[in-house]
PDB file of N, CA and C in Angstrom:
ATOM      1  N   UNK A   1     102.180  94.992 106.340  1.00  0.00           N
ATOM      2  CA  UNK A   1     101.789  96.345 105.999  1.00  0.00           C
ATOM      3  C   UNK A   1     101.022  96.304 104.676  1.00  0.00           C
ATOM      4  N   UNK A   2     100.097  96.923 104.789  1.00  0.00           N
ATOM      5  CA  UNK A   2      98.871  96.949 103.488  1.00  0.00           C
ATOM      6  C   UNK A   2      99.350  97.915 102.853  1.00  0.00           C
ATOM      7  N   UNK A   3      99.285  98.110 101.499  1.00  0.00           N
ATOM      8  CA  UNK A   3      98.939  99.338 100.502  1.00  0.00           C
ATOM      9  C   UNK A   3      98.182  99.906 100.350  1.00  0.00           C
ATOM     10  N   UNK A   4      98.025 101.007 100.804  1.00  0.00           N
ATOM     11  CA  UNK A   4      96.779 101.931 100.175  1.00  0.00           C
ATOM     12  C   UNK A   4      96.248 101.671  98.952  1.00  0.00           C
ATOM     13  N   UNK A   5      94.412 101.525  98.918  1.00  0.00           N
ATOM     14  CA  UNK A   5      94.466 101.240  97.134  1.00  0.00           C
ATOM     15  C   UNK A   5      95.278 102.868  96.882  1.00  0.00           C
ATOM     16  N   UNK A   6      94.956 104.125  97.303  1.00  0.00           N
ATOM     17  CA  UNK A   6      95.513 105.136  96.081  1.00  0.00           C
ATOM     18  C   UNK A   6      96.581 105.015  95.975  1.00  0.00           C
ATOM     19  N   UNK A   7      97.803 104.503  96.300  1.00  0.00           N
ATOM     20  CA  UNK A   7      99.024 103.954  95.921  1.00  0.00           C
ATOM     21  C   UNK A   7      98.987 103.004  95.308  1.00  0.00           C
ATOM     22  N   UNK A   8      98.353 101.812  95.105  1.00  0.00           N
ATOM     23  CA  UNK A   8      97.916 101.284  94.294  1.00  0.00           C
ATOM     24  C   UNK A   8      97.858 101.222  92.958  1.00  0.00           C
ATOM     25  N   UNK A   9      97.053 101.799  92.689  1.00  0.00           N
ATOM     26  CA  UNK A   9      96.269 103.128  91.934  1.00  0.00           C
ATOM     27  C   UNK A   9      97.965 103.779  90.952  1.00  0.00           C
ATOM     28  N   UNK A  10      98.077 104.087  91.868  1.00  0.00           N
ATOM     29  CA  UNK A  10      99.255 104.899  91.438  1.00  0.00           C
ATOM     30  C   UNK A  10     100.128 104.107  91.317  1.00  0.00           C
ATOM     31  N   UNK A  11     100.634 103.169  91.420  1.00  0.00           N
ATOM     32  CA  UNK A  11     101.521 102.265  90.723  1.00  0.00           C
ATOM     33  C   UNK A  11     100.977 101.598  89.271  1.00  0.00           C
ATOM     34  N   UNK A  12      99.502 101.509  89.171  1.00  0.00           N
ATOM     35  CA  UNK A  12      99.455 100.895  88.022  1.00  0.00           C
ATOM     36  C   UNK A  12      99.339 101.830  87.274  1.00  0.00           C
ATOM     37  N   UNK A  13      99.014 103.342  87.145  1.00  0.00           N
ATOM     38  CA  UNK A  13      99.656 104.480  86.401  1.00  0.00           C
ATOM     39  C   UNK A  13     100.543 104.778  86.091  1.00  0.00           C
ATOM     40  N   UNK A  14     101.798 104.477  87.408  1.00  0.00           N
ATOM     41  CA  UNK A  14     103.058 104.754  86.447  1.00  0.00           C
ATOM     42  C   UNK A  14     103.143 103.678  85.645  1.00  0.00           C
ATOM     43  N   UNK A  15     103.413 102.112  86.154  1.00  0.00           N
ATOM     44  CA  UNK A  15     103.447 100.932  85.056  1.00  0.00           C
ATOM     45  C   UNK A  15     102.827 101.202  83.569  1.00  0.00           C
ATOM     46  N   UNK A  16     101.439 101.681  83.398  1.00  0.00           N
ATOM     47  CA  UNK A  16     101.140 102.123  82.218  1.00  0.00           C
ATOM     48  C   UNK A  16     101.812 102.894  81.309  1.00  0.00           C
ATOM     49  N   UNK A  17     102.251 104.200  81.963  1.00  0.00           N
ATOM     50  CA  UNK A  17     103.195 105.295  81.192  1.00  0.00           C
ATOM     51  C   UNK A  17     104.280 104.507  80.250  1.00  0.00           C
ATOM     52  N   UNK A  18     104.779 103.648  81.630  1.00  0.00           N
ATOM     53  CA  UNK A  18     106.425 103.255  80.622  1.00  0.00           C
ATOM     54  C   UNK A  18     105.884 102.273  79.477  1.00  0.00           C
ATOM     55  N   UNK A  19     105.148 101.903  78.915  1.00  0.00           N
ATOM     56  CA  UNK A  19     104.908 101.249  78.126  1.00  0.00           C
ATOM     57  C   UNK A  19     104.071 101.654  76.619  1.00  0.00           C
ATOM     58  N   UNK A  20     104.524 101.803  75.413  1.00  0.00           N
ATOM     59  CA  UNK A  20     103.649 102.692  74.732  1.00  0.00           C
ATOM     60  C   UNK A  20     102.691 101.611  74.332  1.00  0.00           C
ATOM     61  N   UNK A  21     101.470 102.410  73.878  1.00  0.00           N
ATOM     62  CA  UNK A  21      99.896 101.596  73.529  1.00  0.00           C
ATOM     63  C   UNK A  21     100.337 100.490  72.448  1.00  0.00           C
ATOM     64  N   UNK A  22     100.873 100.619  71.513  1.00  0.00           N
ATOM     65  CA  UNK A  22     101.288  99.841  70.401  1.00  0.00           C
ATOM     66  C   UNK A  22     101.964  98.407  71.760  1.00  0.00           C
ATOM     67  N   UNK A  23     102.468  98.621  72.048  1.00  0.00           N
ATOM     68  CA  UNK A  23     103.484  97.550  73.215  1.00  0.00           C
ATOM     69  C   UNK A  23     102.413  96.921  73.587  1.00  0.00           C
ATOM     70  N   UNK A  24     101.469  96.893  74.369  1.00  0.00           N
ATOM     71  CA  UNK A  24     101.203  96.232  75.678  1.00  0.00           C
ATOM     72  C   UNK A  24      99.573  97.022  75.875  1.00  0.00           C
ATOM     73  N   UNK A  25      98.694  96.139  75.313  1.00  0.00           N
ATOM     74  CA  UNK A  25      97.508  95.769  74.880  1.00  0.00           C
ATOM     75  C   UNK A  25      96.789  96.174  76.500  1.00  0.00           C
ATOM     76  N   UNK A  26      97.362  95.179  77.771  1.00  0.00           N
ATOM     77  CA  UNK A  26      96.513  95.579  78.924  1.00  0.00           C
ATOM     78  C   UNK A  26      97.643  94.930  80.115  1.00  0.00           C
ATOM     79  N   UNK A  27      97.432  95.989  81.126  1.00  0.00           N
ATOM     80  CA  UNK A  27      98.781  95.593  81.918  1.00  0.00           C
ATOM     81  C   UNK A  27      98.007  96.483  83.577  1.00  0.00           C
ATOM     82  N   UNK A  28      98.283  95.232  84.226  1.00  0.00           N
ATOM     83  CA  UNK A  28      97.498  95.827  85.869  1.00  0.00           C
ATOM     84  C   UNK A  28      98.452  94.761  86.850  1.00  0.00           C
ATOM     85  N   UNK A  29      98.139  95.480  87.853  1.00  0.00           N
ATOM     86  CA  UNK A  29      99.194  95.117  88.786  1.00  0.00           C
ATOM     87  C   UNK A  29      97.822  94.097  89.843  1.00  0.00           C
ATOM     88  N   UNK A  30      98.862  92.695  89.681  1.00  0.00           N
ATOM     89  CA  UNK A  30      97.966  91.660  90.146  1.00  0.00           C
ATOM     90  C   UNK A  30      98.276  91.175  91.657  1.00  0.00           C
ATOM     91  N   UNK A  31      99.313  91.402  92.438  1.00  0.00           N
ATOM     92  CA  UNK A  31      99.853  91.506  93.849  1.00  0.00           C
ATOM     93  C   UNK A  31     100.362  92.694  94.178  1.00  0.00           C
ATOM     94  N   UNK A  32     100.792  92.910  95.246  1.00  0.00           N
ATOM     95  CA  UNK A  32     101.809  94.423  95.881  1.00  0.00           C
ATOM     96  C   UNK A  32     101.772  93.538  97.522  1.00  0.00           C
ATOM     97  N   UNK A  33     103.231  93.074  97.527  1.00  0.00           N
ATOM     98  CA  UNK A  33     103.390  92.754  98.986  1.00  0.00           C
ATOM     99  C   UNK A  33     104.316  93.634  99.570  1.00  0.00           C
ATOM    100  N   UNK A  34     104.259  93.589 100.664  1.00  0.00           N
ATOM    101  CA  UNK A  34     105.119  94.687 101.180  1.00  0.00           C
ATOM    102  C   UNK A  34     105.845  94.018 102.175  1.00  0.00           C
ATOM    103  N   UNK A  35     107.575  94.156 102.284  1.00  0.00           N
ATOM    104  CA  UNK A  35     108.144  93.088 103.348  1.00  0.00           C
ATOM    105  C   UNK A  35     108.823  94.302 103.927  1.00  0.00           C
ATOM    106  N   UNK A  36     108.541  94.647 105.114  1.00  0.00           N
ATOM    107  CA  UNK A  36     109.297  95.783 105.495  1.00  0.00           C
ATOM    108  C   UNK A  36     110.789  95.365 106.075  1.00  0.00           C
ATOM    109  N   UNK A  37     110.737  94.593 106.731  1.00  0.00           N
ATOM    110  CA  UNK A  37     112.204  94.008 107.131  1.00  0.00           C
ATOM    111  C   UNK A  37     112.926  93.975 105.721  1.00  0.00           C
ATOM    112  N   UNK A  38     113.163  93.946 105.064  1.00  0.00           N
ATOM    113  CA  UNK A  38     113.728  93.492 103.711  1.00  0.00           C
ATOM    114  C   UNK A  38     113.738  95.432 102.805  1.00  0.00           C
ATOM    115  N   UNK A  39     112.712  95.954 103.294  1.00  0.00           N
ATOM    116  CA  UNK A  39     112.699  97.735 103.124  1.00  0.00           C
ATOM    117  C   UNK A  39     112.551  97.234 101.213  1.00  0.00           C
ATOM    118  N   UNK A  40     111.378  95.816 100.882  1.00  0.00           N
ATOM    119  CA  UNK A  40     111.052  95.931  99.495  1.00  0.00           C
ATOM    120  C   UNK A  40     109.443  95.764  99.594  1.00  0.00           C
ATOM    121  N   UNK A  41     109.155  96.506  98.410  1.00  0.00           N
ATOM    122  CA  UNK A  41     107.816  96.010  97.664  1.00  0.00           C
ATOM    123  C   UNK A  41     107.671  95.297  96.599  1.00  0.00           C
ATOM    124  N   UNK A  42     107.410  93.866  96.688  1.00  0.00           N
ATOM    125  CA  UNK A  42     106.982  93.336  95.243  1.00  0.00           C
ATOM    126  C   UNK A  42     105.992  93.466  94.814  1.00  0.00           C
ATOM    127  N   UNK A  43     106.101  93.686  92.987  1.00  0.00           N
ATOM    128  CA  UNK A  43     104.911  93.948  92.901  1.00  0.00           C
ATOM    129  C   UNK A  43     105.172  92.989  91.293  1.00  0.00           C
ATOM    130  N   UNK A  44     103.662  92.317  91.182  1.00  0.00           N
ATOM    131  CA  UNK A  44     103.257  91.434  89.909  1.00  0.00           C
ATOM    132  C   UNK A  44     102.683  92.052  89.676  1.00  0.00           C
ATOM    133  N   UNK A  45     103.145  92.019  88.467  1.00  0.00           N
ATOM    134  CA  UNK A  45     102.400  92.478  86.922  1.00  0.00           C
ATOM    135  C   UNK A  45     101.550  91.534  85.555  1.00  0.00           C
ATOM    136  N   UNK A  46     100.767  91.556  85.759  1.00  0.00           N
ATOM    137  CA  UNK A  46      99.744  90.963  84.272  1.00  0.00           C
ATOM    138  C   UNK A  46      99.782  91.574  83.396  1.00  0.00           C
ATOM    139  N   UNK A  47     101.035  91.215  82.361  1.00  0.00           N
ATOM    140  CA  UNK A  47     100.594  91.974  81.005  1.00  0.00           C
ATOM    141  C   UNK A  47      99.952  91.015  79.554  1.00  0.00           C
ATOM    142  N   UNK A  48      99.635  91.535  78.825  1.00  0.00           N
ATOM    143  CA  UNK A  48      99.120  91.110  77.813  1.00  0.00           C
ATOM    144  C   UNK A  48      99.805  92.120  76.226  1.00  0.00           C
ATOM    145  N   UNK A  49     100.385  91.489  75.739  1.00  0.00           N
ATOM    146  CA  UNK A  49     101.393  92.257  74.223  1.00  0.00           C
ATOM    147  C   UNK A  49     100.783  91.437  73.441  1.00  0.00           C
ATOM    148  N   UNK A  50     101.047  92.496  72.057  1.00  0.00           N
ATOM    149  CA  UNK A  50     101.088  92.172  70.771  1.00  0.00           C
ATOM    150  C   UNK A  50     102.600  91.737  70.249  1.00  0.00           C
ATOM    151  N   UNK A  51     103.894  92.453  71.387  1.00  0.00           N
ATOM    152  CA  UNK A  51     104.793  91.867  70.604  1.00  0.00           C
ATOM    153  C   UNK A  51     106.182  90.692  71.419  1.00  0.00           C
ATOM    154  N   UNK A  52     106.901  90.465  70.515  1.00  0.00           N
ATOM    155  CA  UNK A  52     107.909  89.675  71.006  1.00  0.00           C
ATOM    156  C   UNK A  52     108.340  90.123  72.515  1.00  0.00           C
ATOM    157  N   UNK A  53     108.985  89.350  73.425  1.00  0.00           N
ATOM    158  CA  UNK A  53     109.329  90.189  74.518  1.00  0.00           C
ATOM    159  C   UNK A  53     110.305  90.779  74.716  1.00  0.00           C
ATOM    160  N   UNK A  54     111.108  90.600  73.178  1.00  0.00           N
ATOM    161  CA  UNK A  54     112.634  91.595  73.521  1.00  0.00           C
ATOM    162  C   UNK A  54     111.896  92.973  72.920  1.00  0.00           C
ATOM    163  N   UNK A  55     110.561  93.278  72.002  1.00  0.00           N
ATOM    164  CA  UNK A  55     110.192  94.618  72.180  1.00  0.00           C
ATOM    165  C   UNK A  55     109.855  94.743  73.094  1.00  0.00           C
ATOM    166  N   UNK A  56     109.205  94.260  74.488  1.00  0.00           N
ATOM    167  CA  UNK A  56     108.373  94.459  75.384  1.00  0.00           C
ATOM    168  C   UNK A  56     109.757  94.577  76.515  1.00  0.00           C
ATOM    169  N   UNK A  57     110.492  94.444  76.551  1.00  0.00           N
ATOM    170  CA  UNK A  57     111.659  94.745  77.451  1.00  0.00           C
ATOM    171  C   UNK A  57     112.376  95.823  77.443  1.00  0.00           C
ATOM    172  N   UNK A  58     112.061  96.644  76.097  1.00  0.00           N
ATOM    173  CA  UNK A  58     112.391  97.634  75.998  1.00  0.00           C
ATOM    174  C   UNK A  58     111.838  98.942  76.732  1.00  0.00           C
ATOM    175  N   UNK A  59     110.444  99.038  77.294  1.00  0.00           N
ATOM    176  CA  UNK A  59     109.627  99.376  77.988  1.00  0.00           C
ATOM    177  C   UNK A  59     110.089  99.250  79.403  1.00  0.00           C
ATOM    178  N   UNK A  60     110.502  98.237  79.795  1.00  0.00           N
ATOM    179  CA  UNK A  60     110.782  97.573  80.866  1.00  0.00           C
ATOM    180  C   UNK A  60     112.192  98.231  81.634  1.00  0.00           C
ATOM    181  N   UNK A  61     112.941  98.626  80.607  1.00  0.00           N
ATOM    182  CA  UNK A  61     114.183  98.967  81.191  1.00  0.00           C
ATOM    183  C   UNK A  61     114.073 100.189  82.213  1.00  0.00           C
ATOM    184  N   UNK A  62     114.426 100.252  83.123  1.00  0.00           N
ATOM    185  CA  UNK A  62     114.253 101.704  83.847  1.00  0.00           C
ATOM    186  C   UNK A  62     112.970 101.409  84.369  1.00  0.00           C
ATOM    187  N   UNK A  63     112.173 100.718  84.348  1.00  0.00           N
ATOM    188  CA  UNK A  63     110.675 100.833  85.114  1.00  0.00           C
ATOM    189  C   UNK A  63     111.244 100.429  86.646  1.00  0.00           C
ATOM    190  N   UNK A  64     112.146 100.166  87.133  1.00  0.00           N
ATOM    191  CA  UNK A  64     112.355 100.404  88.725  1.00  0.00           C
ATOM    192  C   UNK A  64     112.509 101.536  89.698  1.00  0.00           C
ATOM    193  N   UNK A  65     113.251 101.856  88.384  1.00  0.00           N
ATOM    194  CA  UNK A  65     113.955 103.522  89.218  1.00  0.00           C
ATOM    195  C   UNK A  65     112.909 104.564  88.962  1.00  0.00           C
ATOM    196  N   UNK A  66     111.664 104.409  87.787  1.00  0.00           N
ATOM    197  CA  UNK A  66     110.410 105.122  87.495  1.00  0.00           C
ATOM    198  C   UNK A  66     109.595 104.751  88.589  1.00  0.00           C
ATOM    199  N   UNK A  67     109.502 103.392  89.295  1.00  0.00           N
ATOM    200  CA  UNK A  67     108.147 103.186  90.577  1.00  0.00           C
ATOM    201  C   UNK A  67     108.669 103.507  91.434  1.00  0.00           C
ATOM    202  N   UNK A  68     109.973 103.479  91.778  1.00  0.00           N
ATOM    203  CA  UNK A  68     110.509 104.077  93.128  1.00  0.00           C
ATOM    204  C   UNK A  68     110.405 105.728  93.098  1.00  0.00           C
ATOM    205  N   UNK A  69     110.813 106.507  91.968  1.00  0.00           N
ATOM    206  CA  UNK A  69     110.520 107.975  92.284  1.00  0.00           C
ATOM    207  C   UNK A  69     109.084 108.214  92.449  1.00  0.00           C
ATOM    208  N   UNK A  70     107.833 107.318  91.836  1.00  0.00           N
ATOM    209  CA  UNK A  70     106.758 107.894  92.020  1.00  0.00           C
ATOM    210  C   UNK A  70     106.415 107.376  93.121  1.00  0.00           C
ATOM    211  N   UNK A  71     107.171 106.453  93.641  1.00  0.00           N
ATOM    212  CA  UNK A  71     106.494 106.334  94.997  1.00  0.00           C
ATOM    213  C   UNK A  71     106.880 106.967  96.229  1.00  0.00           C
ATOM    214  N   UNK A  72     107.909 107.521  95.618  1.00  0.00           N
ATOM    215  CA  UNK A  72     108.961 108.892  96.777  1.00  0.00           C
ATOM    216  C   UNK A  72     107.944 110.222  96.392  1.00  0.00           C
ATOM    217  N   UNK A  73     107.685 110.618  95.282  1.00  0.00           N
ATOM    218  CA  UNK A  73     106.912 111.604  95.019  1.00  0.00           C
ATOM    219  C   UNK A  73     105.146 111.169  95.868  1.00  0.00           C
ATOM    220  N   UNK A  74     104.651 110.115  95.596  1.00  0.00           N
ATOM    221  CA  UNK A  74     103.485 110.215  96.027  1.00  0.00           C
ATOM    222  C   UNK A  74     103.151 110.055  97.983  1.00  0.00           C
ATOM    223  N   UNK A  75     104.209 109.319  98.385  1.00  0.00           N
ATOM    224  CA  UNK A  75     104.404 109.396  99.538  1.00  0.00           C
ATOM    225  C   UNK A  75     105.618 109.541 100.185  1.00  0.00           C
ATOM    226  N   UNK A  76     106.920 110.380 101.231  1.00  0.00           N
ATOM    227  CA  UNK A  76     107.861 109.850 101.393  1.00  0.00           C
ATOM    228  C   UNK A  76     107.608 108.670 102.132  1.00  0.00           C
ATOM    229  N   UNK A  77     106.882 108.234 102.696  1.00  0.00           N
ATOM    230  CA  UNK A  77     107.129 106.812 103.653  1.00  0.00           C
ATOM    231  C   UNK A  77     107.289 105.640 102.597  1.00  0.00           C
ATOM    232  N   UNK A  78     106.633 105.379 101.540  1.00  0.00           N
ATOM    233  CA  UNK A  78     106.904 104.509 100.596  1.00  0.00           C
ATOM    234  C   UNK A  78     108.386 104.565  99.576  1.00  0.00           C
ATOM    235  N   UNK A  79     108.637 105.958  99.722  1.00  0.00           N
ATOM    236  CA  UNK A  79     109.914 105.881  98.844  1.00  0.00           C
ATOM    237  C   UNK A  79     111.037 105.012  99.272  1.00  0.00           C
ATOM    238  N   UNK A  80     110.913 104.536 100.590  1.00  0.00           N
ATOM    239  CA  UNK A  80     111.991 103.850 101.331  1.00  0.00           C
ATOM    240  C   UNK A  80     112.090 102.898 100.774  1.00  0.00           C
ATOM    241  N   UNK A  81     111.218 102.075 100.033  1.00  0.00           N
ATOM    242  CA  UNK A  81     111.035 100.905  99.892  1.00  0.00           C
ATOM    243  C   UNK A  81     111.833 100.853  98.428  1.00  0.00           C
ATOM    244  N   UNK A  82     112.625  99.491  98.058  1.00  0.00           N
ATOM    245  CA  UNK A  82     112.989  99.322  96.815  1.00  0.00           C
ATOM    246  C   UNK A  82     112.058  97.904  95.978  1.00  0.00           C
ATOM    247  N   UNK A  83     111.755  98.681  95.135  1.00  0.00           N
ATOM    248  CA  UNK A  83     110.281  97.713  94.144  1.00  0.00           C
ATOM    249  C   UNK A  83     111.419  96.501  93.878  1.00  0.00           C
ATOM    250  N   UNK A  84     110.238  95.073  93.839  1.00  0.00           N
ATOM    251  CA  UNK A  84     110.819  94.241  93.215  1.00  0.00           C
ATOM    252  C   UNK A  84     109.520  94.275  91.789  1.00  0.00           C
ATOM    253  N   UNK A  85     109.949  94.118  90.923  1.00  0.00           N
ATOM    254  CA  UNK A  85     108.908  94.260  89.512  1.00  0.00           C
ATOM    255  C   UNK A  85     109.110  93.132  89.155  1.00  0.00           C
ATOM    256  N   UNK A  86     107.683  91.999  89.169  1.00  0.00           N
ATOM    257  CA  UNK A  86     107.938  90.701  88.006  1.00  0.00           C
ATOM    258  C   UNK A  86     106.543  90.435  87.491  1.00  0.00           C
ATOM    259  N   UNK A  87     107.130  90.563  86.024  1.00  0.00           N
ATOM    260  CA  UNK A  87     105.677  90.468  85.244  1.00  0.00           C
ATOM    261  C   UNK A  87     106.034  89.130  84.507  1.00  0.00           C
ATOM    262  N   UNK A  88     104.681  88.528  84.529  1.00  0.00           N
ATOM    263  CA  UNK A  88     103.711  87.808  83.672  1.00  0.00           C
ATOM    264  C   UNK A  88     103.204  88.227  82.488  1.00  0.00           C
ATOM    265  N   UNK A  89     103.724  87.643  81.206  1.00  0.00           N
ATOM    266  CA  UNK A  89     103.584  88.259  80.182  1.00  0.00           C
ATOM    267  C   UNK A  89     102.789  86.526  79.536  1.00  0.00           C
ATOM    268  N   UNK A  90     101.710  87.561  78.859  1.00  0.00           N
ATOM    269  CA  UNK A  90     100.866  86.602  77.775  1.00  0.00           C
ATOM    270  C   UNK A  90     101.376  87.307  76.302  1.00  0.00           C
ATOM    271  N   UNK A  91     101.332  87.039  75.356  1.00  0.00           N
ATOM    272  CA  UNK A  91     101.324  87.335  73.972  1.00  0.00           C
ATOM    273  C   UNK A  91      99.728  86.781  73.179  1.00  0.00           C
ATOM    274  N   UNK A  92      99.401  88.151  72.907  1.00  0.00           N
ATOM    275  CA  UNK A  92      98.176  88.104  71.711  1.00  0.00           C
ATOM    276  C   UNK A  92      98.540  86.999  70.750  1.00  0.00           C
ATOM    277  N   UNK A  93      97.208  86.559  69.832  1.00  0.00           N
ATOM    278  CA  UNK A  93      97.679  86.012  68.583  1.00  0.00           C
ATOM    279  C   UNK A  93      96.883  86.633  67.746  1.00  0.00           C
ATOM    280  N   UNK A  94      96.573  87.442  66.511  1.00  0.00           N
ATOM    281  CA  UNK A  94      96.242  88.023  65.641  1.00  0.00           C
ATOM    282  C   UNK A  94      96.396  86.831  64.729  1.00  0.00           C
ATOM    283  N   UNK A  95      95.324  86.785  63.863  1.00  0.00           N
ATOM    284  CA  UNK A  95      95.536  86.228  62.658  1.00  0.00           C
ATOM    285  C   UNK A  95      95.427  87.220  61.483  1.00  0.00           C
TER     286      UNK A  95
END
C-alpha cells in the first residue's frame, strides 16, 4: 500500500511542529512503508540538530501519539495504523 504524497506531506508537517527551530536545523521524512498485516507505518526520519540528542529527545517524546492523531484527523483509514518513528540524526558543527 502506497502513501499518498498529501499524507506525506502531512506527516512531515506534523514531524516539524514537535520540534522547536532552535532544536532541529532540517528534518524530512526519508521512507514511509506501510505493512498492513502488522496495521503499522514506518516512517524514517532525516534530521539534522544543533544540539546534543538528549535535547533533541525532548522533542521526540510524544511524537507517536502526535502522528497517529494527525493521521486519524487527516484520514480515518490511516488512523488505523500505529507509526513506527526512527530517526537518523546528524549533529551540526559550528565553530
Amino acid at each position: 500500500m502506497n502513501i499518498p504524497e498529501n499524507v506525506r506531506k502531512h506527516l512531515e508537517k506534523t514531524v516539524s511542529e514537535a520540534f522547536p527551530d532552535e532544536r532541529v536545523t532540517d528534518i524530512r521524512v526519508e521512507d514511509v512503508t506501510v505493512d498492513v498485516d502488522a496495521g503499522e507505518i514506518r516512517i524514517t526520519l532525516i534530521v539534522s540538530t544543533t544540539v546534543d540528542p538528549t535535547k533533541f529527545a525532548e522533542g521526540y517524546f510524544g511524537l507517536t501519539g502526535k502522528i497517529r492523531r494527525s493521521l486519524a484527523e487527516n484520514d480515518a483509514k490511516w488512523g488505523r495504523f500505529f507509526p513506527v518513528i526512527t530517526p537518523s540524526i546528524g549533529q551540526e558543527v559550528h565553530a
